[in-house]
Protein backbone atom coordinates (compact mmCIF):
# COMPACT_ATOMS: atom_id res chain seq x y z
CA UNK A 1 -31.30 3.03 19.83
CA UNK A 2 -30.14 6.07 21.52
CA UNK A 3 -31.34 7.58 24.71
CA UNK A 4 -33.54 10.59 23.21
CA UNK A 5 -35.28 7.90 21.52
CA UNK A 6 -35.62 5.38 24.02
CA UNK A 7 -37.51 8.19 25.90
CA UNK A 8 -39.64 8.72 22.86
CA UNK A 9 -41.00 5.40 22.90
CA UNK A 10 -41.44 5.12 26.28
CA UNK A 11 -43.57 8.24 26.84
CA UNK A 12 -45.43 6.48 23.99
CA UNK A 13 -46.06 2.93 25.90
CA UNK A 14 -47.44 5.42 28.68
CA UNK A 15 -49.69 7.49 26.12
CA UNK A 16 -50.95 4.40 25.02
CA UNK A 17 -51.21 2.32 28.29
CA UNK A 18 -53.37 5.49 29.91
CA UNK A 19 -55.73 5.75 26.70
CA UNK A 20 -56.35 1.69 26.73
CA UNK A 21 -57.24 2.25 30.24
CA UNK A 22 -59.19 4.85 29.50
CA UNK A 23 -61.34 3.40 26.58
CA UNK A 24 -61.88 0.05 28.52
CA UNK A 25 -63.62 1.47 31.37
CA UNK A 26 -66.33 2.85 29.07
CA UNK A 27 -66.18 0.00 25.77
CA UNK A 28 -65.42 -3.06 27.84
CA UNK A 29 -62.96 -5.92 26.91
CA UNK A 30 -63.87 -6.19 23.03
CA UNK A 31 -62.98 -2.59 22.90
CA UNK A 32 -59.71 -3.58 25.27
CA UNK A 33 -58.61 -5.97 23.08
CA UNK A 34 -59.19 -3.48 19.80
CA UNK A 35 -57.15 -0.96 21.32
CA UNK A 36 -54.25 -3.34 22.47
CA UNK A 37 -53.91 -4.48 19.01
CA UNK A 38 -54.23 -1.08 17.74
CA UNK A 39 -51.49 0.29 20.27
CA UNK A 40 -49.26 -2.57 19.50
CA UNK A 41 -49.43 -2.24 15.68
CA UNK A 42 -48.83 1.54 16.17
CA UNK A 43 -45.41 0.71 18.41
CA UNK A 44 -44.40 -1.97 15.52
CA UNK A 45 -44.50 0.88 13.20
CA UNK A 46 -42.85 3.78 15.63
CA UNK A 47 -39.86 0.81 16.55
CA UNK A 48 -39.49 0.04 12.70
CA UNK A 49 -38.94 4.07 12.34
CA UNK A 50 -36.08 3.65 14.88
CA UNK A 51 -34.46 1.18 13.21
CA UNK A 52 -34.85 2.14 9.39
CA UNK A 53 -33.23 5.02 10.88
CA UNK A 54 -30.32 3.59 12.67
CA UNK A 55 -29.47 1.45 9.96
CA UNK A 56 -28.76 4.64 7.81
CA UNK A 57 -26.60 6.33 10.24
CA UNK A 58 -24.90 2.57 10.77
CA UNK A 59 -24.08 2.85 7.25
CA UNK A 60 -23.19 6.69 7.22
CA UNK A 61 -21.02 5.71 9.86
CA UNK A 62 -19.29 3.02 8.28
CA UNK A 63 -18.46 4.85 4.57
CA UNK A 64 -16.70 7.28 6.54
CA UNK A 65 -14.74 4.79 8.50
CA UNK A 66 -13.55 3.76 5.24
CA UNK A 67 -13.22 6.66 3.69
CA UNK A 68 -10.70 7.89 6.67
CA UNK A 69 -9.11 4.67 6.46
CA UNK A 70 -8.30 4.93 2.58
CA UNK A 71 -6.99 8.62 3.36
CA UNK A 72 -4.93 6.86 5.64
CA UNK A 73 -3.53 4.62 3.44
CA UNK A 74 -2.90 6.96 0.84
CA UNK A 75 -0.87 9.41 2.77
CA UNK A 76 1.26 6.40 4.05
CA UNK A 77 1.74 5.96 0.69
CA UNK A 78 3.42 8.98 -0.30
CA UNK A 79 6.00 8.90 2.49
CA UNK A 80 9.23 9.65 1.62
CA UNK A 81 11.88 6.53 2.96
CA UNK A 82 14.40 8.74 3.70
CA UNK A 83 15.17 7.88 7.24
CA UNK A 84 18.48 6.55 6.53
CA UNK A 85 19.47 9.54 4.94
CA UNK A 86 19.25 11.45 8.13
CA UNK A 87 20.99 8.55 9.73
CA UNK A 88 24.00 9.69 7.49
CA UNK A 89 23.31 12.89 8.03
CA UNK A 90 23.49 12.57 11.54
CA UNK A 91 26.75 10.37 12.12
CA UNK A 92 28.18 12.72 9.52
CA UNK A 93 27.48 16.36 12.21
CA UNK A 94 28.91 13.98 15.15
CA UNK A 95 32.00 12.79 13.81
CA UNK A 96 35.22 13.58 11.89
CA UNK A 97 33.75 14.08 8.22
CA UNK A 98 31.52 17.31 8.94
CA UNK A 99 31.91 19.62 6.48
CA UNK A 100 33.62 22.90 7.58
CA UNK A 101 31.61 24.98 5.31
CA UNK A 102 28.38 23.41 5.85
CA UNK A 103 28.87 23.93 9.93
CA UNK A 104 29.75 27.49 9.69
CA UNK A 105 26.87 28.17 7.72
CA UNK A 106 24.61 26.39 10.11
CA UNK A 107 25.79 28.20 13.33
CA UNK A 108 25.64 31.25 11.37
CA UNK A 109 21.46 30.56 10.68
CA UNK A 110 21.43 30.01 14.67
CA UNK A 111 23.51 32.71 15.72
CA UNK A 112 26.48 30.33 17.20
CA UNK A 113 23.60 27.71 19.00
CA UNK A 114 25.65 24.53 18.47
CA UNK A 115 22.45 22.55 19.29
CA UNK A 116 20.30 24.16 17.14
CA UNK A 117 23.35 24.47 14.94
CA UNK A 118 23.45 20.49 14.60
CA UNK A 119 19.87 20.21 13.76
CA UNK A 120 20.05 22.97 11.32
CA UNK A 121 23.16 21.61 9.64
CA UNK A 122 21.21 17.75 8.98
CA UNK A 123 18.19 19.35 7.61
CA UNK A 124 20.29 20.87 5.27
CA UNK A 125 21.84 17.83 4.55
CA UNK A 126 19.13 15.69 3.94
CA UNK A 127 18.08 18.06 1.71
CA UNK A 128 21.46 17.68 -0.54
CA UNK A 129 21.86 13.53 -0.17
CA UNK A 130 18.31 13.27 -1.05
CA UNK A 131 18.99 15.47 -4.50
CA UNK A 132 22.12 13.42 -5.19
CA UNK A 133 20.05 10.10 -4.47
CA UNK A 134 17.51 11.53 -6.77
CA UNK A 135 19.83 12.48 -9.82
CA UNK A 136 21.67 9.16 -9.21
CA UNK A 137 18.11 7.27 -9.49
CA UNK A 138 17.48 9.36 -12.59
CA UNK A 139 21.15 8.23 -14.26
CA UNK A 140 20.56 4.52 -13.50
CA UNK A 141 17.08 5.05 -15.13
CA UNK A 142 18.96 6.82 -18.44
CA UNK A 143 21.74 4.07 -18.28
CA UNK A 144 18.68 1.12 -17.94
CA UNK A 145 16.82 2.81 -20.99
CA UNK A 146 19.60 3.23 -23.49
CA UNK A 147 20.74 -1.21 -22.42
CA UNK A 148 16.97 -1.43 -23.16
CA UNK A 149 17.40 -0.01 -26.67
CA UNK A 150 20.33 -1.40 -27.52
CA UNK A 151 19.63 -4.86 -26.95
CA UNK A 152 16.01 -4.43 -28.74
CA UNK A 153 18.02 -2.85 -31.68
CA UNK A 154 20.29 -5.91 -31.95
CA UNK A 155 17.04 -8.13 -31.88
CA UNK A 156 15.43 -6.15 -34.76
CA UNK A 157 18.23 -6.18 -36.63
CA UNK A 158 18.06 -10.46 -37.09
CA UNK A 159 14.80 -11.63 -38.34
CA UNK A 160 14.84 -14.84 -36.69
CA UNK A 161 15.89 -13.01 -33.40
CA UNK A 162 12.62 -10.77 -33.68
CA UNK A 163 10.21 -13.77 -34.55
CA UNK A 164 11.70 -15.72 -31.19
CA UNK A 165 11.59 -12.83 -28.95
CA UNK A 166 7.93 -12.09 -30.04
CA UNK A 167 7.22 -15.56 -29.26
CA UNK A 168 7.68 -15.38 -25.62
CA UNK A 169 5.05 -12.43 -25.52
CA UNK A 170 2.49 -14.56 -27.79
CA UNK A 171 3.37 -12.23 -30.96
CA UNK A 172 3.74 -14.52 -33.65
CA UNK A 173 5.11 -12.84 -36.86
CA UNK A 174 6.33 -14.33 -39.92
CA UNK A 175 6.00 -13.17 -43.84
CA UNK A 176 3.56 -14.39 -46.29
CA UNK A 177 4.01 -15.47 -49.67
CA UNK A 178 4.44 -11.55 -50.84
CA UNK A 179 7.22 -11.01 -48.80
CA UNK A 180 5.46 -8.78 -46.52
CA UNK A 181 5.35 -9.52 -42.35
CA UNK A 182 2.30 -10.59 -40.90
CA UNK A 183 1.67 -10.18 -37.25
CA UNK A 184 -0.65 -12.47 -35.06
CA UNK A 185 -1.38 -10.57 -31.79
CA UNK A 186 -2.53 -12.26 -28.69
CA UNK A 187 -5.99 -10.21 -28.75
CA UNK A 188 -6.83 -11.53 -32.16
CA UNK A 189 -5.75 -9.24 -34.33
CA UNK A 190 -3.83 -9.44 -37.73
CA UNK A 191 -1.32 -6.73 -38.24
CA UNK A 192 -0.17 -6.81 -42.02
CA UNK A 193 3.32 -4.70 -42.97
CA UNK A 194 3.47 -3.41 -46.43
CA UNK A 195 7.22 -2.13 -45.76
CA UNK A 196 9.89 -3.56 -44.11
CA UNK A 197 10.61 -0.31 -41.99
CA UNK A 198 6.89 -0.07 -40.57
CA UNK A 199 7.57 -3.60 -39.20
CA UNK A 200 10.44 -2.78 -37.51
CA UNK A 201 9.29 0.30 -36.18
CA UNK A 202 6.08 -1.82 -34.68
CA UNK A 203 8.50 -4.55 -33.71
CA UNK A 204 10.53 -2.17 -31.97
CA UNK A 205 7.99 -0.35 -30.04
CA UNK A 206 6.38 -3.15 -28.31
CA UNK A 207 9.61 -4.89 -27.66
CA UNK A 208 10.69 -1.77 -25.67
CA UNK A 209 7.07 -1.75 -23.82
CA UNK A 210 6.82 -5.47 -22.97
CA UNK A 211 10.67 -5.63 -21.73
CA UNK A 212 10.29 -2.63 -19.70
């Protein structure tokens, strides 16, 4: 209960102590004791007030604790780890492999401040090793993909290969007596091929998303 409303009730108590005293000296103690009950039901109700509205602001409080904290977490989250890149950056301005080219244009930005220069030269950089770290991320991802195709390409290609590697995922696919392939999904459902290609092309489509 804060202050303000501390005072509130306590101006109250007084209101009501000074109007019991008041009515008792002219209805006598049945009308005493009326008025005490009266004055203490009317507090219970004026405290409950208080609290009914304390308990909101609690709460108020509380979703916006954890809404900051969830902010928070998400900006953590999209921090770039790129701290050892101006590590490398930074051995590479203080020792023998600085490149000439790359200095001269930095003290040329700061107007021949070799301090500034230095600082200048690693933000620039950064800046290029995190592009090459990005292209090279993007080439092992190409590289990863076309493995990925091959090797489901090779499994497609043996019927016997498909049915086992299916298996493992709880995809259970065999043909039926009309020669077409039947496939028994884990959710249930019955997938029925009416051409060899449309198999494949199924087969090969969730291979590539389940080994991913």
């Amino acid at each position: 209960m804060t202050l303000k409303k501390l005072l509130a009730t306590a101006i109250l108590l007084v209101l009501l102590v000074l109007s019991t005293a008041i009515i008792n000296s002219s209805i006598g103690f049945g009308g005493y004791l009326i008025t005490t009950i009266f004055a203490g039901y009317f507090y219970f109700l004026w405290s409950s007030k208080f609290k009914s509205n304390d308990s909101i602001q609690d709460s108020s409080s509380t979703t916006k604790k954890s809404n900051i904290q969830l902010d928070n977490e998400s900006g953590s989250n999209n921090i770039k780890h790129d701290e050892h890149l101006y590590m490398m950056a930074t051995n590479e301005v203080e020792g023998e492999k600085r490149d000439p080219s790359l200095w001269a244009k930095a003290m040329t930005i700061t107007e021949g401040d070799e301090i500034k220069a230095k600082y200048q030269y690693i933000k620039i950089r950064v800046a290029s090793l995190r592009e090459a770290e990005e292209l090279m991320g993007n080439k092992k991802n190409e590289i990863a993909r076309k493995e990925l195709l091959n090797k489901v390409d090779n499994i497609i290609s043996d019927d016997a290969k498909t049915r086992t590697t299916l298996e493992k995922y709880n995809y259970y696919a065999d043909k039926n007596s009309e020669g077409k392939w039947v496939v028994y999904e884990p959710s249930d459902n019955v997938q029925e091929f009416d051409y060899e290609a449309d198999f494949k092309s199924y087969a090969s489509d969730l291979l590539i998303r389940l080994m991913s």
